[in-house]
C-alpha atoms as a PDB file:
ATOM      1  CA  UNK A   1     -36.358 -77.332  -8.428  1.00  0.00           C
ATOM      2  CA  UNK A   2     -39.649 -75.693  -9.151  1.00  0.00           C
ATOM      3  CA  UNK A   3     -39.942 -72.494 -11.016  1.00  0.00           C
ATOM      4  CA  UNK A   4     -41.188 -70.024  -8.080  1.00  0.00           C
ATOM      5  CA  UNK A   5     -44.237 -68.078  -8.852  1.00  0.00           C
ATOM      6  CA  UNK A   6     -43.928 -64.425  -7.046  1.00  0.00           C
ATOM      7  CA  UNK A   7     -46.719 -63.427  -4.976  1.00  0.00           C
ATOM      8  CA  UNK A   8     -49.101 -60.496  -7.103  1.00  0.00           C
ATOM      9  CA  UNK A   9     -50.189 -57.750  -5.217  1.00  0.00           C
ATOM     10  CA  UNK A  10     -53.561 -58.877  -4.737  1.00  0.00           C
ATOM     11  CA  UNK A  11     -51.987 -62.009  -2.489  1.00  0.00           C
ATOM     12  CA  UNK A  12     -50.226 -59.160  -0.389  1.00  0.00           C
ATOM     13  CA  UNK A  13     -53.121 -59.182   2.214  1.00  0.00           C
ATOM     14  CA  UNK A  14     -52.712 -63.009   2.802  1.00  0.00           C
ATOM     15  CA  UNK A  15     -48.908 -62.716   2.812  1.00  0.00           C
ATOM     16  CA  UNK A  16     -49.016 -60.090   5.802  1.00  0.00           C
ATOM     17  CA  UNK A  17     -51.969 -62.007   7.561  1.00  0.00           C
ATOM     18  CA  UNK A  18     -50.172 -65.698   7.241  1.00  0.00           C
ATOM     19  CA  UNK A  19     -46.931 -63.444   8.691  1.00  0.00           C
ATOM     20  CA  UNK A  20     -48.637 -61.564  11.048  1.00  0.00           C
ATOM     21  CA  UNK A  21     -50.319 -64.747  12.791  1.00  0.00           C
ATOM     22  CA  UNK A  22     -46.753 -66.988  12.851  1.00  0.00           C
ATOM     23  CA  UNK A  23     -44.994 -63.224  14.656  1.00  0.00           C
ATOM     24  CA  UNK A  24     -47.928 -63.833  17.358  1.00  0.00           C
ATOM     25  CA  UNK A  25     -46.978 -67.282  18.429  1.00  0.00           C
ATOM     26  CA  UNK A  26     -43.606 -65.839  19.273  1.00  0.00           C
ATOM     27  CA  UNK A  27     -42.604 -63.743  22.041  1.00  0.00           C
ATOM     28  CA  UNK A  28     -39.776 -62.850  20.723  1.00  0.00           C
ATOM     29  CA  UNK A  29     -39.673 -62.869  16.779  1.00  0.00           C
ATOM     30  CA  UNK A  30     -36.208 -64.951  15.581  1.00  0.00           C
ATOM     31  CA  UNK A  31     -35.908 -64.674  12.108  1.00  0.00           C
ATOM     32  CA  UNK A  32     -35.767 -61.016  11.117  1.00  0.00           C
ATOM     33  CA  UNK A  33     -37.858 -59.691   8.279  1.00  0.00           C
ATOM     34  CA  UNK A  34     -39.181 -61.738   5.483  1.00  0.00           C
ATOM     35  CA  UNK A  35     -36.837 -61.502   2.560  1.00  0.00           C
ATOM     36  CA  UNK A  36     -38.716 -63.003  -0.501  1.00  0.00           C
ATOM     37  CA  UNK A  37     -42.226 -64.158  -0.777  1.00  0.00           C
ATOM     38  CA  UNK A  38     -43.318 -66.825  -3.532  1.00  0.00           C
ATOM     39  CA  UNK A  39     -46.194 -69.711  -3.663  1.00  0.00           C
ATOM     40  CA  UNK A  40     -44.832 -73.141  -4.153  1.00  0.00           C
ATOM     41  CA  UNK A  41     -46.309 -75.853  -6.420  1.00  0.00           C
ATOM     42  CA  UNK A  42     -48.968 -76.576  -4.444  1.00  0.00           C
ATOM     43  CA  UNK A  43     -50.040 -72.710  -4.227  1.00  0.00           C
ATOM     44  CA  UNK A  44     -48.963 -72.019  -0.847  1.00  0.00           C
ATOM     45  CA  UNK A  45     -47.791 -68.887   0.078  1.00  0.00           C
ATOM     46  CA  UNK A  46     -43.834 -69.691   0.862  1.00  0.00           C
ATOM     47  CA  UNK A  47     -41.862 -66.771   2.914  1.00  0.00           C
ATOM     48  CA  UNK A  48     -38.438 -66.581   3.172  1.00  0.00           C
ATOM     49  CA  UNK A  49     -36.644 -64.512   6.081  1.00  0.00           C
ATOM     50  CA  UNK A  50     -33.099 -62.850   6.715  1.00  0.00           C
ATOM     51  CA  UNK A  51     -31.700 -65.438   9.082  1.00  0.00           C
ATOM     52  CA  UNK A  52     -32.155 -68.117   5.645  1.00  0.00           C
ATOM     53  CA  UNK A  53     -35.376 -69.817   7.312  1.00  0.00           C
ATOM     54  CA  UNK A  54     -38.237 -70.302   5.015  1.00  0.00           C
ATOM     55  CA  UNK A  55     -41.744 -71.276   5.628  1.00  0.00           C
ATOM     56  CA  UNK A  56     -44.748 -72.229   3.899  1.00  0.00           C
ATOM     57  CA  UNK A  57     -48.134 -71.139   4.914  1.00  0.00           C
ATOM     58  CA  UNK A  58     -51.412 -71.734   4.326  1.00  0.00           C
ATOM     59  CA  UNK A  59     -55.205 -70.234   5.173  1.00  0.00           C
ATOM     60  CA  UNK A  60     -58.389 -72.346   5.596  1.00  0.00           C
ATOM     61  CA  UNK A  61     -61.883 -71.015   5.001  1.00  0.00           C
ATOM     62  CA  UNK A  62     -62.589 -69.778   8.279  1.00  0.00           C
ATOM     63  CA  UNK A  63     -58.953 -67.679   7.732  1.00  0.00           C
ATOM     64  CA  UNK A  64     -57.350 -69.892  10.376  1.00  0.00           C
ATOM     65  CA  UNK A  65     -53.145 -69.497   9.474  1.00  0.00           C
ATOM     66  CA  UNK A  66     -51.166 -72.549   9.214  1.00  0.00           C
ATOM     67  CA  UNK A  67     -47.607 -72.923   8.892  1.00  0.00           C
ATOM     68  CA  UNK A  68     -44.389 -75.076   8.093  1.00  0.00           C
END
């Protein structure tokens, strides 16, 4: 397994933003608080949340939030 590399305070903005835009999509948001936040290999911002379900996000140019 990659070694994680833990998101710096100056990434803290796109953290909340990347979280903030997946919470919209949901009426109802399912998997509790994020836990741990990280980038993976490939520098995307990875977000793990209290009911074990991780995502990775990412941000294009225009801002535009996508996730997985």
């Amino acid at each position: 397994m990659p070694k994680k590399e833990y998101i710096k305070s100056a990434d803290a903005v796109n953290v909340t933003k990347c979280i903030e835009a997946h919470k919209k999509a949901y009426e109802k948001w399912p998997y509790g608080r994020e836990i741990e936040t990280w980038k993976d290999e490939n520098g995307n911002i990875c977000v793990r949340y209290a009911t074990g379900q991780r995502f990775h996000y990412s941000m294009d140019s225009t801002g535009a939030v996508q996730w997985w």
